[in-house]
C-alpha atoms as a PDB file:
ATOM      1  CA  UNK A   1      13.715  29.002  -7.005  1.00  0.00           C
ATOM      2  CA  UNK A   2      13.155  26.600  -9.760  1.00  0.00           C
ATOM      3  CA  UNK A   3      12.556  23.438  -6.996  1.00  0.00           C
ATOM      4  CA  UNK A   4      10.309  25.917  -5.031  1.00  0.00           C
ATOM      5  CA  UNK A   5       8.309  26.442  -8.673  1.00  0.00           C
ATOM      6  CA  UNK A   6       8.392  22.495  -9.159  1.00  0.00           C
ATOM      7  CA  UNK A   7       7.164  21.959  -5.948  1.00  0.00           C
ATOM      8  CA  UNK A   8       3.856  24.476  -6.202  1.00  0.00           C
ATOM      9  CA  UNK A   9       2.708  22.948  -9.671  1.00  0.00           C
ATOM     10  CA  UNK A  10       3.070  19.458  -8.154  1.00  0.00           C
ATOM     11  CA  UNK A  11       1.075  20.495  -5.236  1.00  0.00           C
ATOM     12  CA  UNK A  12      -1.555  22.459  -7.390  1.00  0.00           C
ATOM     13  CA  UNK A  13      -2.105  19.523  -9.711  1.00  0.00           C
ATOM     14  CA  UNK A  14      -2.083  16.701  -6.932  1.00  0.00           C
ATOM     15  CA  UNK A  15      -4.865  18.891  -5.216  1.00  0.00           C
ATOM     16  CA  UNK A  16      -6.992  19.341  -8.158  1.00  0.00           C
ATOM     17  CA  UNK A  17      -6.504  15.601  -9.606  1.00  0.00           C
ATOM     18  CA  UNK A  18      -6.767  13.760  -5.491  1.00  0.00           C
ATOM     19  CA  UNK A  19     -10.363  12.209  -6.107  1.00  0.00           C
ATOM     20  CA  UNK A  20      -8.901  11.164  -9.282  1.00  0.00           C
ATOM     21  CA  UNK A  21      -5.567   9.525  -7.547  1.00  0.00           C
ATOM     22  CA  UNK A  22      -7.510   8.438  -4.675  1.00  0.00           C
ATOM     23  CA  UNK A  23     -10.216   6.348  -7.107  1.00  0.00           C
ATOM     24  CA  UNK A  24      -7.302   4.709  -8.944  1.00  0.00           C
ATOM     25  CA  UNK A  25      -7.389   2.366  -5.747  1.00  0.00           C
ATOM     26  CA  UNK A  26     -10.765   1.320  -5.789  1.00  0.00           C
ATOM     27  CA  UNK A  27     -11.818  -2.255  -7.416  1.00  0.00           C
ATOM     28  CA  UNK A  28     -11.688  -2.267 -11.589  1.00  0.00           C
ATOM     29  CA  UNK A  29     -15.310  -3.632 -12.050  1.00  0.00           C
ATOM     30  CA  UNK A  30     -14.474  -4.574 -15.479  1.00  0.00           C
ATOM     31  CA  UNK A  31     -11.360  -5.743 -15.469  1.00  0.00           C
ATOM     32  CA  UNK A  32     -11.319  -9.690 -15.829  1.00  0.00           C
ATOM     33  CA  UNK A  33     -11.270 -11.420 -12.382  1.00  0.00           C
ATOM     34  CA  UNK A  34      -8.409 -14.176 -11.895  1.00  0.00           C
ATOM     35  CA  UNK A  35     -10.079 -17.353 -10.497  1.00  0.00           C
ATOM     36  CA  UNK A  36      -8.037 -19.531  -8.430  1.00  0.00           C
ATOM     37  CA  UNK A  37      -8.853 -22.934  -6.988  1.00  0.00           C
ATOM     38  CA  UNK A  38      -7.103 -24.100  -4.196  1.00  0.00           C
ATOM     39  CA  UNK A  39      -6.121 -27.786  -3.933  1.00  0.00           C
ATOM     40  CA  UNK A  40      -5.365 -28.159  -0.638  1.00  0.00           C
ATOM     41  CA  UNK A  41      -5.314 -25.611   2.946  1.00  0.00           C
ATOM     42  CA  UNK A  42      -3.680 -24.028   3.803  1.00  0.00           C
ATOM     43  CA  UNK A  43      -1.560 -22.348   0.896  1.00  0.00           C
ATOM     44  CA  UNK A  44      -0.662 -19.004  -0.518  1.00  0.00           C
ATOM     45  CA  UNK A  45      -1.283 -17.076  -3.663  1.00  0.00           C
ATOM     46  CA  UNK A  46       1.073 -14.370  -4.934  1.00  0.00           C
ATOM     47  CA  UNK A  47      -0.689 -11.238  -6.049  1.00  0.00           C
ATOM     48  CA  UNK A  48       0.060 -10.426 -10.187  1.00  0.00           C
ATOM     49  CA  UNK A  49      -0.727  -6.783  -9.714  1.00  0.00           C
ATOM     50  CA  UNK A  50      -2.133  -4.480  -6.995  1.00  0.00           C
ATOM     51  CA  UNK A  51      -5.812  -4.753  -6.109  1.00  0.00           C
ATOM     52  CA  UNK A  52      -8.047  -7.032  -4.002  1.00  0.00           C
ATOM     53  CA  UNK A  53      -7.829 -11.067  -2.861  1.00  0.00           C
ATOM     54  CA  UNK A  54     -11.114 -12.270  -2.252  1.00  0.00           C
ATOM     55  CA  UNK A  55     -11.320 -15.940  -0.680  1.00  0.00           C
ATOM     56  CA  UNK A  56     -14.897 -17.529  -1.124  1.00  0.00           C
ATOM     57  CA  UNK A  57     -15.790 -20.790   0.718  1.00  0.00           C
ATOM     58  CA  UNK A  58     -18.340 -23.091   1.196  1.00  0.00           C
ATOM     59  CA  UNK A  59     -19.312 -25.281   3.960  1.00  0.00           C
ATOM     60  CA  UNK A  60     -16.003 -24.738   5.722  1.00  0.00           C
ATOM     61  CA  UNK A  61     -17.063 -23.631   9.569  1.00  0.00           C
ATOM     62  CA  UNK A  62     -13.863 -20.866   9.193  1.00  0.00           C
ATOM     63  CA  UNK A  63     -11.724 -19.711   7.037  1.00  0.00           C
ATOM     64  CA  UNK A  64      -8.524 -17.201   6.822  1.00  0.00           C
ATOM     65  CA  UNK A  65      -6.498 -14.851   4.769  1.00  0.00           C
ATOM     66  CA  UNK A  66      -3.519 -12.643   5.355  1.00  0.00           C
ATOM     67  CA  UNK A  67      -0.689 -10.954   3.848  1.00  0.00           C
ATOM     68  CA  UNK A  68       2.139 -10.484   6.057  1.00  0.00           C
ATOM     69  CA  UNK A  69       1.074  -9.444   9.715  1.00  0.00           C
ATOM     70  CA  UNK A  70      -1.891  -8.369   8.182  1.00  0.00           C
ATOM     71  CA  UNK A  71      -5.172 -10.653   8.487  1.00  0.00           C
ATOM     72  CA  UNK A  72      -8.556 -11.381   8.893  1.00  0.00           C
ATOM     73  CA  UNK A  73     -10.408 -14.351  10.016  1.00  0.00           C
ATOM     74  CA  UNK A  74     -14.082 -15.475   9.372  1.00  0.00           C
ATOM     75  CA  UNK A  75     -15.606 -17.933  11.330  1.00  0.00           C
ATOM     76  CA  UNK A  76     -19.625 -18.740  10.517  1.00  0.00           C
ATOM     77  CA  UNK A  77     -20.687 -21.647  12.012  1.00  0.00           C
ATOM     78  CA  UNK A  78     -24.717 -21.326  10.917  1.00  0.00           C
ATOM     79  CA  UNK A  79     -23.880 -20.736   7.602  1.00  0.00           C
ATOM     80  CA  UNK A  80     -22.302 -22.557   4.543  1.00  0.00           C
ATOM     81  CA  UNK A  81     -20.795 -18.888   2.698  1.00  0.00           C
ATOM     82  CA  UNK A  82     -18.558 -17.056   3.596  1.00  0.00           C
ATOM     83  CA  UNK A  83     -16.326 -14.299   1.751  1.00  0.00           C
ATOM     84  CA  UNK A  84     -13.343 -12.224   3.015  1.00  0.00           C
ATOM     85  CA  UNK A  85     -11.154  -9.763   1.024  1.00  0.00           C
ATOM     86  CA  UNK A  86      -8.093  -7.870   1.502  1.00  0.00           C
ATOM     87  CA  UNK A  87      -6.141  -5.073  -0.922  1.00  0.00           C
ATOM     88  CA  UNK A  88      -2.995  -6.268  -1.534  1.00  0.00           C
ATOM     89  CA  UNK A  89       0.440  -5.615  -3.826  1.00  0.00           C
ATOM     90  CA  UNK A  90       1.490  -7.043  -6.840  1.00  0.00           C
ATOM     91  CA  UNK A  91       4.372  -9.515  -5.711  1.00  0.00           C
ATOM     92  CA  UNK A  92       3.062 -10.057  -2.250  1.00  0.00           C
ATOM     93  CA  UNK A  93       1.813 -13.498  -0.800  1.00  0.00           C
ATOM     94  CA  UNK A  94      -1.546 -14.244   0.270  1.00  0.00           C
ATOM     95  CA  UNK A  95      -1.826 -17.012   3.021  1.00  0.00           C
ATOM     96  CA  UNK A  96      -5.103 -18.428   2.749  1.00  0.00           C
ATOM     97  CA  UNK A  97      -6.777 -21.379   4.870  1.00  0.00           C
ATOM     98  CA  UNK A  98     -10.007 -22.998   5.480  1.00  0.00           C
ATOM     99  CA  UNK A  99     -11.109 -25.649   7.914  1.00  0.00           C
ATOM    100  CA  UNK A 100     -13.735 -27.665   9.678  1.00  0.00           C
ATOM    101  CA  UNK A 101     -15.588 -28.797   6.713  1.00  0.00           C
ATOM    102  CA  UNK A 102     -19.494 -28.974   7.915  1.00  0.00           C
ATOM    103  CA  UNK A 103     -20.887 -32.166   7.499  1.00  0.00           C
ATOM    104  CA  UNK A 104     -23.791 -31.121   4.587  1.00  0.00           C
ATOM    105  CA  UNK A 105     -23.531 -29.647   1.040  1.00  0.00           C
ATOM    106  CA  UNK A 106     -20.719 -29.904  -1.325  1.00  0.00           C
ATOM    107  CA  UNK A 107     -17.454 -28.249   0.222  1.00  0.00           C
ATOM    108  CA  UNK A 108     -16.038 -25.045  -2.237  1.00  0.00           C
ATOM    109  CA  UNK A 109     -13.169 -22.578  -1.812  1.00  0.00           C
ATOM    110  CA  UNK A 110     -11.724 -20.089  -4.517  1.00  0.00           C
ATOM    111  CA  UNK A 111      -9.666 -17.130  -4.156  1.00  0.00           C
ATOM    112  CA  UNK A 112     -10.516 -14.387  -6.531  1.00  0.00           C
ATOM    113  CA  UNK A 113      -8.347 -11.469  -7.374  1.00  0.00           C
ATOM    114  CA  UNK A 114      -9.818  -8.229  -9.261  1.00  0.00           C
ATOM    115  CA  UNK A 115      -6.882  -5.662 -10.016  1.00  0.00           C
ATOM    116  CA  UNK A 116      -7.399  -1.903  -9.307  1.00  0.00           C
ATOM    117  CA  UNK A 117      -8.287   0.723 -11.477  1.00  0.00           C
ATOM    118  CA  UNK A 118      -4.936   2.580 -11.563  1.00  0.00           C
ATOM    119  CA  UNK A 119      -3.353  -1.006 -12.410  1.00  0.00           C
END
């Protein structure tokens, strides 16, 4: 009976707290943003909490991230910015590479990582 009792007030106040719980997830736009400059590709980055890795190049013709067997790959060949994120957990690596440097313009790649809001 007790467990049963647990169990309803748990369910009761996930239900009326969920946009809460489910916004705890979401970017912390003022949190300080961890700048990292890579010195060479490709590499990794280990994520210090949960949230979002954000690699930014410039004038690279494509560039990469992934965690795991997760990934995404950008390739812009008429342009020199390009930006890709991906959420990711503290403690995980973040494979990042960029390639094909395009001939003009100075040549730029950062990864940025902004923590969540429940973090």
């Amino acid at each position: 009976m007790l467990k049963q009792l647990i169990s309803l007030f748990a369910e009761k106040s996930i239900k009326n707290r969920s946009e809460w719980i489910g916004n705890q997830a979401m970017p912390d736009d003022a949190a300080e943003r961890i700048v990292y400059t890579p010195q060479s590709s490709p590499g990794e980055y280990i994520a210090p909490f949960d949230g979002y890795a954000t690699l930014y190049t410039r004038c690279y013709e494509w560039a990469q991230i992934w965690n795991g067997n997760r990934g995404v790959l950008i390739s812009a060949k008429g342009t020199t910015y390009q930006r890709i994120q991906m959420a990711v957990s503290k403690g995980s690596k973040v494979g990042y590479e960029f390639q094909e440097p395009l001939v003009d313009g100075p040549k730029e790649a950062v990864v940025v990582f902004v923590p969540t809001i429940g973090t």
